[in-house]
Protein backbone atom coordinates (compact mmCIF):
# COMPACT_ATOMS: atom_id res chain seq x y z
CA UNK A 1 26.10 -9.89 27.86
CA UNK A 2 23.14 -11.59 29.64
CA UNK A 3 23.90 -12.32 33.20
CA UNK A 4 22.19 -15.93 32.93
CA UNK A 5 24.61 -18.90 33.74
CA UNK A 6 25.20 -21.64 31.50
CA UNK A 7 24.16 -24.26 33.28
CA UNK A 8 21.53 -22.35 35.07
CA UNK A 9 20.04 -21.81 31.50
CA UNK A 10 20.78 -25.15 30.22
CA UNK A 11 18.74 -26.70 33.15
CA UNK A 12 15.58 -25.38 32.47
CA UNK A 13 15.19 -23.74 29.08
CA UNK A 14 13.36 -24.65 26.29
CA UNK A 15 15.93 -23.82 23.65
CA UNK A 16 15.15 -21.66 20.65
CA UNK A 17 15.71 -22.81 17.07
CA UNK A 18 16.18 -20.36 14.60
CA UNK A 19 16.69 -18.72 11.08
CA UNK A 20 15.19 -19.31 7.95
CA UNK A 21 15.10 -22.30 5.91
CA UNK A 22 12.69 -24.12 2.82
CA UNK A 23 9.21 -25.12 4.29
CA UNK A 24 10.19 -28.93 3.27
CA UNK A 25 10.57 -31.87 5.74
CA UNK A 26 11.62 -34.40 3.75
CA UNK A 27 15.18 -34.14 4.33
CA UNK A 28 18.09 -36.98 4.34
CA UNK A 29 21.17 -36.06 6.35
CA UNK A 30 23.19 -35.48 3.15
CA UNK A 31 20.03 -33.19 2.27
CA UNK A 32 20.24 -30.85 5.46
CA UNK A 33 24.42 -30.77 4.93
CA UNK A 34 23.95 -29.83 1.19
CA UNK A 35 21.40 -26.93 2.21
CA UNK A 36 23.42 -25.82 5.49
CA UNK A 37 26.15 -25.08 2.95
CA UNK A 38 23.99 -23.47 0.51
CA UNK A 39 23.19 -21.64 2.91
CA UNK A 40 26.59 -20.34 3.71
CA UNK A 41 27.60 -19.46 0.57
CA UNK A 42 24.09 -17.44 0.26
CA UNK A 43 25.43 -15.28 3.66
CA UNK A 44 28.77 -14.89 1.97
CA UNK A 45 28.13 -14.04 -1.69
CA UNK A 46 29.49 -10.65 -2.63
CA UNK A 47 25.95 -8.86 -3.13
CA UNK A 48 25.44 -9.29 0.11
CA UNK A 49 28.09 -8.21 1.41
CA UNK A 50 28.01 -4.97 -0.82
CA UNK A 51 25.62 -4.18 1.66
CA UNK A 52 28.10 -3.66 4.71
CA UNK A 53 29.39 -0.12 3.65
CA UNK A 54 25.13 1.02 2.86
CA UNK A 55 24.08 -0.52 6.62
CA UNK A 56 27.23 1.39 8.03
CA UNK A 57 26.39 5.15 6.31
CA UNK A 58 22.49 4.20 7.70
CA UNK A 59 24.13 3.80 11.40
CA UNK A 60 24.60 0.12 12.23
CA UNK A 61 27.99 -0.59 14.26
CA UNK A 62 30.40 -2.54 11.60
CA UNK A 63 30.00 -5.38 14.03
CA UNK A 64 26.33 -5.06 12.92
CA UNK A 65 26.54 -4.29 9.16
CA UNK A 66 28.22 -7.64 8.94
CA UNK A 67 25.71 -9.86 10.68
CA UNK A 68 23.13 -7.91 9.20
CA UNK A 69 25.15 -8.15 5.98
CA UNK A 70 24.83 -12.29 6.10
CA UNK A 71 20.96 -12.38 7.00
CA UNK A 72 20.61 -10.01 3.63
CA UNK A 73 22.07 -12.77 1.54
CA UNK A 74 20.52 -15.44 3.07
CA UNK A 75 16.87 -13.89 2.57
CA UNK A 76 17.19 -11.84 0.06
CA UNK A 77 20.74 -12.70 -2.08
CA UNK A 78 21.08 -8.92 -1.58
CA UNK A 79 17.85 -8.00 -3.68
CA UNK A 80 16.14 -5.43 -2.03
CA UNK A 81 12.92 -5.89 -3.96
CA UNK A 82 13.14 -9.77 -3.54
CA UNK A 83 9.92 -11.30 -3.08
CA UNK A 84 9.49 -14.66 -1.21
CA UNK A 85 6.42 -17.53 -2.56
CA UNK A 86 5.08 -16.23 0.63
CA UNK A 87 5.43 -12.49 -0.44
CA UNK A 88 8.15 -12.04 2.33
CA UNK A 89 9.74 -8.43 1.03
CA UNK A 90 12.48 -6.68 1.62
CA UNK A 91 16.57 -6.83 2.21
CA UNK A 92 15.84 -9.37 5.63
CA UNK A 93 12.43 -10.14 4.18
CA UNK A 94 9.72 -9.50 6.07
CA UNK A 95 5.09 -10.93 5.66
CA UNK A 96 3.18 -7.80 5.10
CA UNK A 97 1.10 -8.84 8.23
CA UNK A 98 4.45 -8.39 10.21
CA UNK A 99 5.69 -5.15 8.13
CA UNK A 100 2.58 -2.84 9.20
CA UNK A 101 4.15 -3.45 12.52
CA UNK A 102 7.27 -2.28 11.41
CA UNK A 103 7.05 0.34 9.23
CA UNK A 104 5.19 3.11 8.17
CA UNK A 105 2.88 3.10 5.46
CA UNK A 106 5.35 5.73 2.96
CA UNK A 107 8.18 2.79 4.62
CA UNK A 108 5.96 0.28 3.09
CA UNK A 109 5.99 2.51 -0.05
CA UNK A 110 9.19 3.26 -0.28
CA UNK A 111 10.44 -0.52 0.37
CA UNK A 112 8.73 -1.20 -3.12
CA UNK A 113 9.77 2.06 -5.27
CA UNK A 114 12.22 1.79 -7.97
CA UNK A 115 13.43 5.08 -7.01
CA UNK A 116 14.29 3.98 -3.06
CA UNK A 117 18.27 3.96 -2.16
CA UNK A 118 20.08 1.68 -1.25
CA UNK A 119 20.85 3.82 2.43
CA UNK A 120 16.78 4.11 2.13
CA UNK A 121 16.59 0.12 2.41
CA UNK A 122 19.85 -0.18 5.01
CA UNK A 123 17.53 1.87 7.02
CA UNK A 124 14.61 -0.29 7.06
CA UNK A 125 16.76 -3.07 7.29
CA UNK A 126 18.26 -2.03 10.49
CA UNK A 127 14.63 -0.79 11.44
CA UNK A 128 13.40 -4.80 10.97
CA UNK A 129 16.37 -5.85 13.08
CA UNK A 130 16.26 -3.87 15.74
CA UNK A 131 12.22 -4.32 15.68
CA UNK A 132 12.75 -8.46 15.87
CA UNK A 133 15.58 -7.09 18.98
CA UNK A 134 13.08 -5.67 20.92
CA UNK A 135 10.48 -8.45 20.01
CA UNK A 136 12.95 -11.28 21.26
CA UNK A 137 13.13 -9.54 24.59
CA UNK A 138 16.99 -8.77 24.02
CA UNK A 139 18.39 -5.44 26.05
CA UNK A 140 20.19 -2.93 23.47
CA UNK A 141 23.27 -3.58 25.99
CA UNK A 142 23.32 -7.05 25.18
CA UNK A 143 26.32 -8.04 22.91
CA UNK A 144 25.97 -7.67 19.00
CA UNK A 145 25.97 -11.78 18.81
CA UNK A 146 23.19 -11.84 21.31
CA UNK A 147 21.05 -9.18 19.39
CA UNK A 148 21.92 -10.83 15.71
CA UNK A 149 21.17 -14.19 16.94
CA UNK A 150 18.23 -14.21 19.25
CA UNK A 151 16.44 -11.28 16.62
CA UNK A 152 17.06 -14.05 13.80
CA UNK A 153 15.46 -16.61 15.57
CA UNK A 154 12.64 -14.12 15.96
CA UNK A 155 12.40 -13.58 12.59
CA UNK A 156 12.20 -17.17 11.70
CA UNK A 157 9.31 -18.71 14.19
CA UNK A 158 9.13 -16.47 17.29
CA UNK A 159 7.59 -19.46 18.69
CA UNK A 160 10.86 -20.58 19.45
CA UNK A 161 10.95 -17.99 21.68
CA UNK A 162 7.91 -18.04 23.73
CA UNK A 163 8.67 -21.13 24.92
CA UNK A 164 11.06 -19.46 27.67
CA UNK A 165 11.28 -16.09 29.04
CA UNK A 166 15.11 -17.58 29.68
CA UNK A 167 17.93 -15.42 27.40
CA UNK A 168 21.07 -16.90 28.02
CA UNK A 169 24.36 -15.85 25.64
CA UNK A 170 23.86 -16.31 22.22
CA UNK A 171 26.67 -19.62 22.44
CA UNK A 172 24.55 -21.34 24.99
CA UNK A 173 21.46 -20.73 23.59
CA UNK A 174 22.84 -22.25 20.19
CA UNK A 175 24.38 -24.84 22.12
CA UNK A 176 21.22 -25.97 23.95
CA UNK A 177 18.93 -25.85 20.94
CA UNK A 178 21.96 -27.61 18.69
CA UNK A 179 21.35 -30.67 21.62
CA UNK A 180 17.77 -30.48 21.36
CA UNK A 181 17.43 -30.04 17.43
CA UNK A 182 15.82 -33.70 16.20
CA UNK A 183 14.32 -32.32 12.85
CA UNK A 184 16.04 -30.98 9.63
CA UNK A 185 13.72 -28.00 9.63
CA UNK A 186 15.34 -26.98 13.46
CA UNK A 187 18.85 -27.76 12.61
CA UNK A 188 18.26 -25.50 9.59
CA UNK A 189 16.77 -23.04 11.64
CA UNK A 190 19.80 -22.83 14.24
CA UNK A 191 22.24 -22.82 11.44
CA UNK A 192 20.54 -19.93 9.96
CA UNK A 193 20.90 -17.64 13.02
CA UNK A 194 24.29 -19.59 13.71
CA UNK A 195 25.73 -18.13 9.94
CA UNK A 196 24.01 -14.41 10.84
CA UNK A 197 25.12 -14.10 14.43
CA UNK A 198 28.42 -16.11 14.30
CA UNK A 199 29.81 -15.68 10.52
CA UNK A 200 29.48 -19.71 10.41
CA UNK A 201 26.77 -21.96 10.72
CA UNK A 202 28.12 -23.95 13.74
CA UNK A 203 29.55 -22.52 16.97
CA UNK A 204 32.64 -20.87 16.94
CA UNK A 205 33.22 -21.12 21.13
């Protein structure tokens, strides 16, 4: 875990907001709930989860597979050749700007090809993830929930992240940005890396 207090870190940071959500702002109250469940049921939905057992034969930790698991069906409804209105690709979806980054150009290749496995994408996908890890600033010691959740607020508007060179737990981080959240777009954001690093799209402690 990060050795940050709680109230050290709830002093002065500038929480984080993450995951991803529709670009729209016009949202009622009864909007954001409707979309926070959708969004649920997305991390949940079988397809996705048929992903746990692929992640786990491509060498993420089960504790891993199943956060990973949720952000799959969340951005992708378990679709590895999903494409996004903003040509986002991939099982976690990822901008081609970001993916040169990532991968290598036969990755890139293969990430497209009807004839890529499914361990071929698990690979990639934990490639992505543990790309958006070291990106965030999280240690590789830090707890699975720490990794899952900062990397997903990565992936969603680094931004959020810049802000502060603060990384406290994953459950006060989420608890400070949950207080700070004003806008639909941030509480759909936190409940996004709330459903991949928690399993729910609140706080569980």
């Amino acid at each position: 875990m990060l050795t940050r207090s709680k109230s050290a870190a709830a002093a002065d940071a500038t929480p984080p907001a993450g995951g991803t959500t529709p670009r729209a702002t016009g949202y009622s109250a009864a909007d954001v709930d409707k979309r926070i469940a959708a969004l649920a049921a997305r991390a949940s939905q079988a397809r996705a989860q048929s992903w746990v057992p692929h992640l786990e034969r491509a060498g993420a930790p089960p504790s891993v597979a199943k956060g990973l698991a949720r952000w799959i069906g969340i951005e992708s409804a378990g679709d590895p050749k999903a494409q996004s209105r903003l040509n986002e690709r991939g099982l976690l979806q990822i901008m081609p700007s970001t993916a040169k980054m990532v991968f290598t150009p036969q990755e890139m290749a293969r990430m497209e090809s009807p004839t890529t496995t499914n361990e071929e994408h698990a690979r990639m996908a934990i490639k992505q993830f543990r790309w958006h890890v070291s990106r965030a600033k999280i240690p590789e010691t830090a707890s699975t929930t720490d990794q899952l959740w900062y990397a997903k607020v990565h992936h969603a508007r680094p931004r959020d992240l810049m802000a502060t060179k603060l990384r406290p737990d994953a459950a006060t981080a989420a608890a400070f940005a949950a207080a700070r959240a004003t806008t639909p777009l941030q509480k759909l954001r936190l409940s996004s890396a709330n459903m991949v690093a928690f399993g729910v799209p609140g706080l569980t402690s």
